[in-house]
Protein backbone atom coordinates (compact mmCIF):
# COMPACT_ATOMS: atom_id res chain seq x y z
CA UNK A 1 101.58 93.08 96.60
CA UNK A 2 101.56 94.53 93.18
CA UNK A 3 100.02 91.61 90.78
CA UNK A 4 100.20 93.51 87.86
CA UNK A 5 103.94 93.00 87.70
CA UNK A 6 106.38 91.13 86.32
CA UNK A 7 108.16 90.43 89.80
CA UNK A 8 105.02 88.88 90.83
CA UNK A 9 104.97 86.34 87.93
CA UNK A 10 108.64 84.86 88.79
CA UNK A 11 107.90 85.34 92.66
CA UNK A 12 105.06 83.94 93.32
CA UNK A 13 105.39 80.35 92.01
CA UNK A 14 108.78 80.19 94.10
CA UNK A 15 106.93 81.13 97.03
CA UNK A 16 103.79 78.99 96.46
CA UNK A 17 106.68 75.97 95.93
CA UNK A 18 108.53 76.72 99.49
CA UNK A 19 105.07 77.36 101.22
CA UNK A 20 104.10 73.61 100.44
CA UNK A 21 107.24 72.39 100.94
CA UNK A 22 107.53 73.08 104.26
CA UNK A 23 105.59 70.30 105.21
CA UNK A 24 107.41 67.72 104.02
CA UNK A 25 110.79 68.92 105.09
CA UNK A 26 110.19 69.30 108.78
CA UNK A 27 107.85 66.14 108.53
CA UNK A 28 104.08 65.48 108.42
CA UNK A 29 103.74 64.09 112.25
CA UNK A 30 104.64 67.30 113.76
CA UNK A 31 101.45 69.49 112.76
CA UNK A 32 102.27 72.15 115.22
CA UNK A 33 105.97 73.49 114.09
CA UNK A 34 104.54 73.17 110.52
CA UNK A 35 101.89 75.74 111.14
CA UNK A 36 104.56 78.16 112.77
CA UNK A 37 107.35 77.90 109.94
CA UNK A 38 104.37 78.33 107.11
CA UNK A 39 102.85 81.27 109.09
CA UNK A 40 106.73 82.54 109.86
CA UNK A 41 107.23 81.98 106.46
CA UNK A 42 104.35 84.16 105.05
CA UNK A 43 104.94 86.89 107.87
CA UNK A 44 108.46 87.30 106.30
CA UNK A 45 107.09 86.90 102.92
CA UNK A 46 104.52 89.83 103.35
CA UNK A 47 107.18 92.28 105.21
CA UNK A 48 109.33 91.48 102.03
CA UNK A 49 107.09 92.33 99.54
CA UNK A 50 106.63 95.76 101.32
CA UNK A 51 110.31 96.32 101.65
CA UNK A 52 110.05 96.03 98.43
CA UNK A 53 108.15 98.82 98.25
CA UNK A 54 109.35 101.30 100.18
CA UNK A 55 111.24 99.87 103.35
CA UNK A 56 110.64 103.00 105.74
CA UNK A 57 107.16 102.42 105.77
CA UNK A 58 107.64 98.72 107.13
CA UNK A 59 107.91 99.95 110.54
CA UNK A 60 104.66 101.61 110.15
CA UNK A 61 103.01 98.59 109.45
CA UNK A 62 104.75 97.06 112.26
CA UNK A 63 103.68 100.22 114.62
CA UNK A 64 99.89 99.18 113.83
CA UNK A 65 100.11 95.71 113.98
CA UNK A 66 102.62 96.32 118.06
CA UNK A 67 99.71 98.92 118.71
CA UNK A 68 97.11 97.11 118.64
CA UNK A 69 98.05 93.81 119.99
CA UNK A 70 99.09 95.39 122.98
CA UNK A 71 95.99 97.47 123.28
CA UNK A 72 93.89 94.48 122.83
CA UNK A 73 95.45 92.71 125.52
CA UNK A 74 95.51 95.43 128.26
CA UNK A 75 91.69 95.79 127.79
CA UNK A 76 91.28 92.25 127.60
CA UNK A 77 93.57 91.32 130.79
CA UNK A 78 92.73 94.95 132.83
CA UNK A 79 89.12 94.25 132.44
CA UNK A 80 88.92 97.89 131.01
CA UNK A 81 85.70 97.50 129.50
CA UNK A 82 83.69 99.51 131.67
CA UNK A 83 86.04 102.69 131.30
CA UNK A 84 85.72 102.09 127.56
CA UNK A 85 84.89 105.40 127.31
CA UNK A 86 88.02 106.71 128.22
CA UNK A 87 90.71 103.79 127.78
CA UNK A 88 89.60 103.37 124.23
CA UNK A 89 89.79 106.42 122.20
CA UNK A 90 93.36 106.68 123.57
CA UNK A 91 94.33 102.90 121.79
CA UNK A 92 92.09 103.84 118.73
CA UNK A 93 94.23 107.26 118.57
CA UNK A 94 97.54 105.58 119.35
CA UNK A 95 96.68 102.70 116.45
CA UNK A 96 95.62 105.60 113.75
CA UNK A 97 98.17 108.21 114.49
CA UNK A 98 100.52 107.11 111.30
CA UNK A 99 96.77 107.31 109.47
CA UNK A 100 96.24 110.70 110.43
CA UNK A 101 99.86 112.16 109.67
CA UNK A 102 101.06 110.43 106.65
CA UNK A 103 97.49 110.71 104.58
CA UNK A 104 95.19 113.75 106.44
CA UNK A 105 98.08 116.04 107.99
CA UNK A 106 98.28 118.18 104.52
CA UNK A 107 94.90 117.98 104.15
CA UNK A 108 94.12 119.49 107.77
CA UNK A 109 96.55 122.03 107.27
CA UNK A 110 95.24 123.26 104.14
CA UNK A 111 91.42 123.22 105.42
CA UNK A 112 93.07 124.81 108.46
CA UNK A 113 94.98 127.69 106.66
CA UNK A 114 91.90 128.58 104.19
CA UNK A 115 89.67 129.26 107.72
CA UNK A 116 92.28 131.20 109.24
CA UNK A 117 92.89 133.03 105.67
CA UNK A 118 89.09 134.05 105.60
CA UNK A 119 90.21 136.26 108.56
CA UNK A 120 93.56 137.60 107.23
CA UNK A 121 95.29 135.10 109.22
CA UNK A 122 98.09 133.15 107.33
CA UNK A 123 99.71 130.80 109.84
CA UNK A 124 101.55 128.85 107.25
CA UNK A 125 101.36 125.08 108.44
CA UNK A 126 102.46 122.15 106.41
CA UNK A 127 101.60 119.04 105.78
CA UNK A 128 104.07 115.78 105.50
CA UNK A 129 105.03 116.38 101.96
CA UNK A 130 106.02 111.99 101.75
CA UNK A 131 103.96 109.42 99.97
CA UNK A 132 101.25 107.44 101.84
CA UNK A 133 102.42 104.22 102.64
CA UNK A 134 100.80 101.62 100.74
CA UNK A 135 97.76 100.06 101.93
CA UNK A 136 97.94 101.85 104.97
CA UNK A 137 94.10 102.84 104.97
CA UNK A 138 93.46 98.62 104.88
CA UNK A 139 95.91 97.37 107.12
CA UNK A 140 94.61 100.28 110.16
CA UNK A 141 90.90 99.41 109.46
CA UNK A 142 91.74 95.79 109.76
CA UNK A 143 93.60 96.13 112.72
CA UNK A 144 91.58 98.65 113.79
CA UNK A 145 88.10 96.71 113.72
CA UNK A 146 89.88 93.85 115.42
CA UNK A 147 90.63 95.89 118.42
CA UNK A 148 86.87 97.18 118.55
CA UNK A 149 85.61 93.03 118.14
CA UNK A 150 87.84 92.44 121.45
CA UNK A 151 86.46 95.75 123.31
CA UNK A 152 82.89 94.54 122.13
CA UNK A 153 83.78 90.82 123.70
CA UNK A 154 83.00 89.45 119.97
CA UNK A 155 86.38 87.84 119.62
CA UNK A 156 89.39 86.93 122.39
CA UNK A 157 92.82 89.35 122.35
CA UNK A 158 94.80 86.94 120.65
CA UNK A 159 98.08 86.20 122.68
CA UNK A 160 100.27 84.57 119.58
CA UNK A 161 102.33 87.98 118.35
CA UNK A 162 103.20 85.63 115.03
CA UNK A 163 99.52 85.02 114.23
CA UNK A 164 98.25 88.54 114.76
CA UNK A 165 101.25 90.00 112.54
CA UNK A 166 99.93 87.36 109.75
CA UNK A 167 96.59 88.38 109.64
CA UNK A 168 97.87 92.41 109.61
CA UNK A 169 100.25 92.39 106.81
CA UNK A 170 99.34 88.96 104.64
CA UNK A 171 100.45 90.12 101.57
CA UNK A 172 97.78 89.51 99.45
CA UNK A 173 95.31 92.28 101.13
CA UNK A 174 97.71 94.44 102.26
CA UNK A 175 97.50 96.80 99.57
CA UNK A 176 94.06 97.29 98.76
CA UNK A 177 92.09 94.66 100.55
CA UNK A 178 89.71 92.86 101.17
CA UNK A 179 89.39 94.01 104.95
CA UNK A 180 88.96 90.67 106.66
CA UNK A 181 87.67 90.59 109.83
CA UNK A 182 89.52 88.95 112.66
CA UNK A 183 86.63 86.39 113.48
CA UNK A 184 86.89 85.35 109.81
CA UNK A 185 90.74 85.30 109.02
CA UNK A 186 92.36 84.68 112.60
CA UNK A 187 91.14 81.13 113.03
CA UNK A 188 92.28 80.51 109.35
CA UNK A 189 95.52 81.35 110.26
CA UNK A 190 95.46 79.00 113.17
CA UNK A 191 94.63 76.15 110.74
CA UNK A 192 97.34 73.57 108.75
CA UNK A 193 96.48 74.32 105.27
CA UNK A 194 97.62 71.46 103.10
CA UNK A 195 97.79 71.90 99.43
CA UNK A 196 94.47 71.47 97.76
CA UNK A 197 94.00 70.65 94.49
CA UNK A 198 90.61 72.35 93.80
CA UNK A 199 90.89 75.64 95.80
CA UNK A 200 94.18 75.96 93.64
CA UNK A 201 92.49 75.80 90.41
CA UNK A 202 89.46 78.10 91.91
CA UNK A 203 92.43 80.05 92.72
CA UNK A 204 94.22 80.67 89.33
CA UNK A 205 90.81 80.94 87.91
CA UNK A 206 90.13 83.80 89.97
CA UNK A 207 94.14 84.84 89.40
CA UNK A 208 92.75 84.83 85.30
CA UNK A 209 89.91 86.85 85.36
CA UNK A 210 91.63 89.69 87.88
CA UNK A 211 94.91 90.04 85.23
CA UNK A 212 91.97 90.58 82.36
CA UNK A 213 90.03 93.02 84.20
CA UNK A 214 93.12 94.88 85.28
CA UNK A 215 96.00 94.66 83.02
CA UNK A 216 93.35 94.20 79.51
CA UNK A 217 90.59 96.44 80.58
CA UNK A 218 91.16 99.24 83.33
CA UNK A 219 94.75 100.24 82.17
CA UNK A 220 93.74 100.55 78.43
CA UNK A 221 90.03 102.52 79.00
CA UNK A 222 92.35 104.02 81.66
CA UNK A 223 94.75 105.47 78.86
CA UNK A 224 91.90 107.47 77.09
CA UNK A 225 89.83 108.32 80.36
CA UNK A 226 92.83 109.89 82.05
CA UNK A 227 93.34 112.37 78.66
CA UNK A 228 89.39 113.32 78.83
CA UNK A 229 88.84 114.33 82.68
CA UNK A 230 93.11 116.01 82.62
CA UNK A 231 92.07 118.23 79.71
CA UNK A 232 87.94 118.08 80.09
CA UNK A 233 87.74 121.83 78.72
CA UNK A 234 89.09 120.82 75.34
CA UNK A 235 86.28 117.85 74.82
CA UNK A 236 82.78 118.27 74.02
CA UNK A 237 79.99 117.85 77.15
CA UNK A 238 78.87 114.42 75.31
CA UNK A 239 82.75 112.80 75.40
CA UNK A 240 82.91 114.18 79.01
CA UNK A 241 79.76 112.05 79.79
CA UNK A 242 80.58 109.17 77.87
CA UNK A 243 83.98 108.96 79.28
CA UNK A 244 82.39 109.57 83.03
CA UNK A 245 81.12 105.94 82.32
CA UNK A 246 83.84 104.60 80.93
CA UNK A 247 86.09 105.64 84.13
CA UNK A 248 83.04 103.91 86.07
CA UNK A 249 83.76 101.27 84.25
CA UNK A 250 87.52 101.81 84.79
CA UNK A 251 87.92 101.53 88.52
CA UNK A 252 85.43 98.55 88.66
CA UNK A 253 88.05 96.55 86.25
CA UNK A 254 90.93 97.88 88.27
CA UNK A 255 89.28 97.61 92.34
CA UNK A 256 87.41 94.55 91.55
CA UNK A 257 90.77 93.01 88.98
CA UNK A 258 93.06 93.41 92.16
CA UNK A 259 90.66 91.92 94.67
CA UNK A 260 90.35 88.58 92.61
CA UNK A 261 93.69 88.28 92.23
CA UNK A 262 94.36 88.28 95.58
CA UNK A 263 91.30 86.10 96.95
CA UNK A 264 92.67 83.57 94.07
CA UNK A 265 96.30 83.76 95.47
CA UNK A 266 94.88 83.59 98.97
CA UNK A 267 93.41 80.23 97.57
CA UNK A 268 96.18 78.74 96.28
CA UNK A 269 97.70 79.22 99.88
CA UNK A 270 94.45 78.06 101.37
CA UNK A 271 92.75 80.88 102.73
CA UNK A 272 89.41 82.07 102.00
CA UNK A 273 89.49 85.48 101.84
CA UNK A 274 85.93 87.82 101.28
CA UNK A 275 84.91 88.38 97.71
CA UNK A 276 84.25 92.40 97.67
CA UNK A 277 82.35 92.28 94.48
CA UNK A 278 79.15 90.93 93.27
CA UNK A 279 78.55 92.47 90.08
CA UNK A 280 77.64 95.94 91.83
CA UNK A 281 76.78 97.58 88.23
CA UNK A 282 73.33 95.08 87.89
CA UNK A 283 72.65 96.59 91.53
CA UNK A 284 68.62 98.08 90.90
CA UNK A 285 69.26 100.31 93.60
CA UNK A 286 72.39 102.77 95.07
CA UNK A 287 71.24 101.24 98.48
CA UNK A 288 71.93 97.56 96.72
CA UNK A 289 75.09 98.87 94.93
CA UNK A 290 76.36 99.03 98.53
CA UNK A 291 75.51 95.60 98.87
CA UNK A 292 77.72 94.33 96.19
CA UNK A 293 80.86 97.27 95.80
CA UNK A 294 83.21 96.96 98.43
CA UNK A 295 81.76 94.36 100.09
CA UNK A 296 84.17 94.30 103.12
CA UNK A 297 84.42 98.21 103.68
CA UNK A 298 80.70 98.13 103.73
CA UNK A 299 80.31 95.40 106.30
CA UNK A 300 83.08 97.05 108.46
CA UNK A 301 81.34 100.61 107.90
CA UNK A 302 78.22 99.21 109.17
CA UNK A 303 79.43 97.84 112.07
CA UNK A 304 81.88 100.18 113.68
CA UNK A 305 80.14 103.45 112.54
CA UNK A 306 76.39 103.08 111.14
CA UNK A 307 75.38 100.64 114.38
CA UNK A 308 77.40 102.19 116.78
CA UNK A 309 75.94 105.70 115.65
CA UNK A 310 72.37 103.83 116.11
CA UNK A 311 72.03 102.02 112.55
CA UNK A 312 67.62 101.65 112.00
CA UNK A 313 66.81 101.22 115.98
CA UNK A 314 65.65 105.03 115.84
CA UNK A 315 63.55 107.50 114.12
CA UNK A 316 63.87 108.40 110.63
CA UNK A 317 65.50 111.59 110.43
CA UNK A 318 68.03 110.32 113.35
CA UNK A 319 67.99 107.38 111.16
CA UNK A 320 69.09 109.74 107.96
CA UNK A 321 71.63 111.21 109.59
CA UNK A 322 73.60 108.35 110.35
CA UNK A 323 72.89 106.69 106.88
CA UNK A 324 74.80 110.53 106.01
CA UNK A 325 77.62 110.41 108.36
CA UNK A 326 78.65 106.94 107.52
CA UNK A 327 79.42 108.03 104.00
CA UNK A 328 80.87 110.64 104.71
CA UNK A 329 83.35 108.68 106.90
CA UNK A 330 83.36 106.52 103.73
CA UNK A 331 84.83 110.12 101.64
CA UNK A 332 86.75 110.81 104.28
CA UNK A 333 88.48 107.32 104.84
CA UNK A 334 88.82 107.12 100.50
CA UNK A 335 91.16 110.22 100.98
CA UNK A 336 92.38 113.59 102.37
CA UNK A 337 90.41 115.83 100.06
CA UNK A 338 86.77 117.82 99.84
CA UNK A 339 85.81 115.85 96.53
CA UNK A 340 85.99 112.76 98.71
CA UNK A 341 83.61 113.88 101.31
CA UNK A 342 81.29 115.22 98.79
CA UNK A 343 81.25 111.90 97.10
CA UNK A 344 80.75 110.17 100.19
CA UNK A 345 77.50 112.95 101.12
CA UNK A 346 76.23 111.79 97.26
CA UNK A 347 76.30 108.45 98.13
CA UNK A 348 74.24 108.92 101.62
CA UNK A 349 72.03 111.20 99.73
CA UNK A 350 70.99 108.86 97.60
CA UNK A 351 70.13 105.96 100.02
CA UNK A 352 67.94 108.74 102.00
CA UNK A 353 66.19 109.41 99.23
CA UNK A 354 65.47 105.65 98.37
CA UNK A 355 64.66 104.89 102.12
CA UNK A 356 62.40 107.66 102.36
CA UNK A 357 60.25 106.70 98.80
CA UNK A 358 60.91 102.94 99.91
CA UNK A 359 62.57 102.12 96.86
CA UNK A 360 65.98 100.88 98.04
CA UNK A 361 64.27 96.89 97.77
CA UNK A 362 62.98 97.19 93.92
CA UNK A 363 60.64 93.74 93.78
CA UNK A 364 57.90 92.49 92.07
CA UNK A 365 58.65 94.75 89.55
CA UNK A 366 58.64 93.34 85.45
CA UNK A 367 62.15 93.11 83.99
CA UNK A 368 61.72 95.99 82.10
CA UNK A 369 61.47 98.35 85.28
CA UNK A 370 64.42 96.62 86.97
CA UNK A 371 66.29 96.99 83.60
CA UNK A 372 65.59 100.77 83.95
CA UNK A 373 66.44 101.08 87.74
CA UNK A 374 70.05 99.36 86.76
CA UNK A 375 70.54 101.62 84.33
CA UNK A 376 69.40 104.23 86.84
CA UNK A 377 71.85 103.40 89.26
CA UNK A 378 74.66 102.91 87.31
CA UNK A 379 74.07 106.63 85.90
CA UNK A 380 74.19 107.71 89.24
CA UNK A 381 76.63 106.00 90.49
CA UNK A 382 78.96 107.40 87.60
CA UNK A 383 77.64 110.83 88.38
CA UNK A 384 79.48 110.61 91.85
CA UNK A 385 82.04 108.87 90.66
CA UNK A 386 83.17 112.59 88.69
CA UNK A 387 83.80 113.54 91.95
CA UNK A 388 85.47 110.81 93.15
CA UNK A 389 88.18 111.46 89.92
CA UNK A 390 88.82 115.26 89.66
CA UNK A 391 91.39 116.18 92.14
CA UNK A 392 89.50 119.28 92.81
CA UNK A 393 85.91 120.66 93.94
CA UNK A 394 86.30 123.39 91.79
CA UNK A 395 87.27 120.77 88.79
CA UNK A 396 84.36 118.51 89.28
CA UNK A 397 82.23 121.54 89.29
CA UNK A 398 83.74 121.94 85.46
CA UNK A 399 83.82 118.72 84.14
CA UNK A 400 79.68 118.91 85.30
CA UNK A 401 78.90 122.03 83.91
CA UNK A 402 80.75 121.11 80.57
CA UNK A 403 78.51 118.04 80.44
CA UNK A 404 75.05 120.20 80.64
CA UNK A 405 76.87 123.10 78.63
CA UNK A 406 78.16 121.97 75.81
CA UNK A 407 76.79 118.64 74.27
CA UNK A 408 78.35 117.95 70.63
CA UNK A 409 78.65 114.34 69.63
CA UNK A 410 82.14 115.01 67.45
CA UNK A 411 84.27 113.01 69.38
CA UNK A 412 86.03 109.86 69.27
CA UNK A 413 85.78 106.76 71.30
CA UNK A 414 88.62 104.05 72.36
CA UNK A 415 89.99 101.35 69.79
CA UNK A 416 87.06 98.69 68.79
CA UNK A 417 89.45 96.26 70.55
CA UNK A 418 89.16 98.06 73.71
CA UNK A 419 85.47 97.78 73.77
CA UNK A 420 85.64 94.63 72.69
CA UNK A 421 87.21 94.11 76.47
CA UNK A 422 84.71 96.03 77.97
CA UNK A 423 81.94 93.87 76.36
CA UNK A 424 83.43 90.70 77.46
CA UNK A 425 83.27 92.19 81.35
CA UNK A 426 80.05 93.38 80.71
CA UNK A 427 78.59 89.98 79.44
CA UNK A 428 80.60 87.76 81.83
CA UNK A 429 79.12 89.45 85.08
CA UNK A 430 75.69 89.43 82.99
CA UNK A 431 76.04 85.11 82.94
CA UNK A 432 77.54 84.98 86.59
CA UNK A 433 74.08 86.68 87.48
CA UNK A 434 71.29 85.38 85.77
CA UNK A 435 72.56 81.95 83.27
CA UNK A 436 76.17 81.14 86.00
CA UNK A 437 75.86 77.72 84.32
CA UNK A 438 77.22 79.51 81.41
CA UNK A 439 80.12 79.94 82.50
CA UNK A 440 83.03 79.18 80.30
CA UNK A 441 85.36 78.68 83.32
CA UNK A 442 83.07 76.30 85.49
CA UNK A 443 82.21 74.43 82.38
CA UNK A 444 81.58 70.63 83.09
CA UNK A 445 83.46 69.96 79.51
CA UNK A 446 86.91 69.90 80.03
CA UNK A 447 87.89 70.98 76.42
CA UNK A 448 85.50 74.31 77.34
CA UNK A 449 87.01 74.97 80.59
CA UNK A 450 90.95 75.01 78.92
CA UNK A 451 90.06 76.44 75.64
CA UNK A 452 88.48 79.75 77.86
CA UNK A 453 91.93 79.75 79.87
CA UNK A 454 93.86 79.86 76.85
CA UNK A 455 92.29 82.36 75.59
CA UNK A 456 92.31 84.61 78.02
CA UNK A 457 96.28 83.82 79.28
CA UNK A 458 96.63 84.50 75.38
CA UNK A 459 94.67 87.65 75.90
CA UNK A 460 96.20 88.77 78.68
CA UNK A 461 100.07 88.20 77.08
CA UNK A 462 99.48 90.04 73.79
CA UNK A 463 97.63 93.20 75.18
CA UNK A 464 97.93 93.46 78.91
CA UNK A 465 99.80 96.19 80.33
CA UNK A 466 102.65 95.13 82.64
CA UNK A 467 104.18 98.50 83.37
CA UNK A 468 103.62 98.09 86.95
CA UNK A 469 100.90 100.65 86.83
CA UNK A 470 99.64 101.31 90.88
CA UNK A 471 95.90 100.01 91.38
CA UNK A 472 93.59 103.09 92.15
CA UNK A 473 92.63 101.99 95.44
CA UNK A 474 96.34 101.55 96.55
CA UNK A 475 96.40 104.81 96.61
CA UNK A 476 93.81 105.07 99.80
């Protein structure tokens, strides 16, 4: 679902109303049918909200969800584990093939026409010129990483189709996460969730501080960054770096703004969904910043590609290379283009390097080193990140050379009020990790706690940006 919209405001509340309601119409005592109208209820609720958006590409999230359900169970009830080998790939193929064509079919044909063209060969293919369908990176990885638990006898095929369509499309994560796993969500589904009083306030705090980061921070910076790296010639190399930090700073406000919101309205329903950030700019290291950015991608990378591959039970350089090809299955699964993978290569670069001068652990080290290795990573970090923005290899390669070319500090930064924002992110993940008894929102005086959620609701009201602006990461 898209928070950041008006829609979502008038929806919601009628939907968190009905969801508890339930209950007491068909009656306390019968614990069962409660559970399967609720979970009916949300099931129809989530394939709403992505009629909503586009109605065709419901049936591709039902594809994936019929795909691999069934696929799960034949290996499951055929005992096909032993020809894993061959059964497998053909289930993983079957559940990816509306991956593949809607998001990497233009791409492929491109990369394939430029190899053919460096022969005087022009063949001519064509992509699907149609939009992605939303989410539809999350949803496959989800769905996909449960099928690989049940080959891997971690979890049980589950039999109830209801359950398993829940914990595919619940509309929360659907469109850009977190990517639960099926050991974590599944049994959560399974559960009566009665109303809760604290896990709905955790909730709406976490609601809060997602609409600030998003609709107050990322789409304002997001205003000015988008002008600087469209038109990077005409800027100066000094705005071009200083606005390479502020779009790091962007897509943090935006990723991390839409995955609060919906682990806060997964509280308020009673689910505990996985928090994919943990401050990743304090991160001392690119290896840590791993740790903390994408929390969920990075657990399901490392289990269904760097372990699999052979993770640390092998010599170094074998060791290297799979540190390299897991990020660059991390560019490749972000999206369907070169900058992508070469942000994805950056990334396993840098942890090679660290693992190799043992520096990926910084400890024991004075505050003043592990305030320069922040600041180190976070440069770094925003380095990539240039790639991660331009929409082109050759464009990157500009925006770069413009930084190291042509360094004039004429230029003008965003409205004071805008880093006024920016500052209020930056010091509110500096209390949540070293004084989180600060915290204005877990205050123990009440008076504290409400005058902080007034002024942000107030914040949010008067300057957020409610034009129903897609989150980046939607986009993937």
């Amino acid at each position: 679902m898209l928070f950041n919209t008006f829609f979502f405001i008038l929806f919601f509340p009628l939907v968190f109303v009905l969801y508890y309601s339930l209950q007491e119409v068909i009656g306390k005592s019968n614990k069962k049918r409660c559970l399967a109208v609720r979970n009916l209820f949300l099931i129809l609720t989530s394939y709403l909200v992505y009629i909503k958006y586009n109605p065709a590409y419901a049936l591709v999230l039902l594809y994936v969800t019929l795909a691999t359900y069934c696929s799960a169970i034949v290996i499951e009830r055929k005992r096909l584990y032993k020809q894993g080998r061959v059964i497998l790939p053909v289930f993983v193929i079957l559940a990816v093939i509306p991956l593949v064509v809607f998001k990497y079919s233009g791409f492929i044909a491109d990369t394939f026409n430029s190899c053919l063209g460096l022969f005087g060969i022009e063949p001519g293919l064509k992509g699907l010129n149609m939009a992605i369908p939303l989410g539809i990176s999350f949803f496959t990885l989800q769905a996909l990483g449960y099928l690989l638990d049940v080959y891997n006898r971690k979890i049980k095929a589950e039999r109830n189709f209801f359950d398993y369509t829940l914990f595919v499309s619940f509309f929360p994560q659907i469109a850009s996460g977190p990517i639960s796993k099926a050991a974590d969500l599944l049994p959560q589904v399974k559960e009566l969730r009665r109303f809760n009083y604290e896990e709905t306030v955790q909730g709406l705090k976490w609601l809060l501080w997602g609409f600030f980061m998003k609709l107050v921070v990322a789409d304002r910076i997001g205003l000015f960054v988008d002008k600087v790296f469209s038109e990077y010639a005409t800027y100066s190399g000094s705005a071009c770096f200083i606005y390479s930090l502020f779009y790091a700073m962007q897509i943090y406000c935006d990723f991390a703004g839409y995955s609060f919101m919906a682990i806060g309205v997964g509280a308020m329903l009673g689910f505990k969904l996985v928090n994919n950030f943990r401050r990743p700019y304090l991160s001392a290291s690119v290896t840590e910043f791993w740790h903390r950015w994408h929390i969920s991608l990075s657990v399901w990378l490392k289990d269904y590609v760097y372990i699999p591959l052979g993770g640390n039970r092998c010599g170094k350089s074998r060791n290297y290379y799979n540190i390299l090809m897991t990020f660059i299955v991390s560019g490749i699964w972000h999206g369907a283009n070169w900058t992508f993978i070469v942000w994805g290569f950056i990334h396993g670069l840098y942890q090679i390097v660290e693992k190799f001068f043992n520096v990926q652990k910084p400890t024991g080290k004075s505050p003043v080193y592990k305030a320069f290795r922040i600041m180190l990573t976070f440069l770094l970090v925003s380095f990539a990140w240039i790639f991660f923005r331009m929409p082109t290899l050759d464009g990157a390669a500009g925006f770069i050379r413009n930084i190291f070319t042509d360094w004039d500090w004429s230029f003008s930064l965003p409205g004071k009020i805008v880093l006024i924002f920016l500052l209020i992110v930056v010091i509110k993940d500096l209390t949540d990790e070293y004084f989180p008894k600060l915290n204005p929102f877990h205050s123990r005086w009440l008076i504290v706690r409400w005058l902080t959620y007034l002024f942000f609701v107030m914040l949010i009201a008067l300057f957020g940006v409610f034009d129903s602006g897609q989150f980046i990461y939607a986009r993937f």
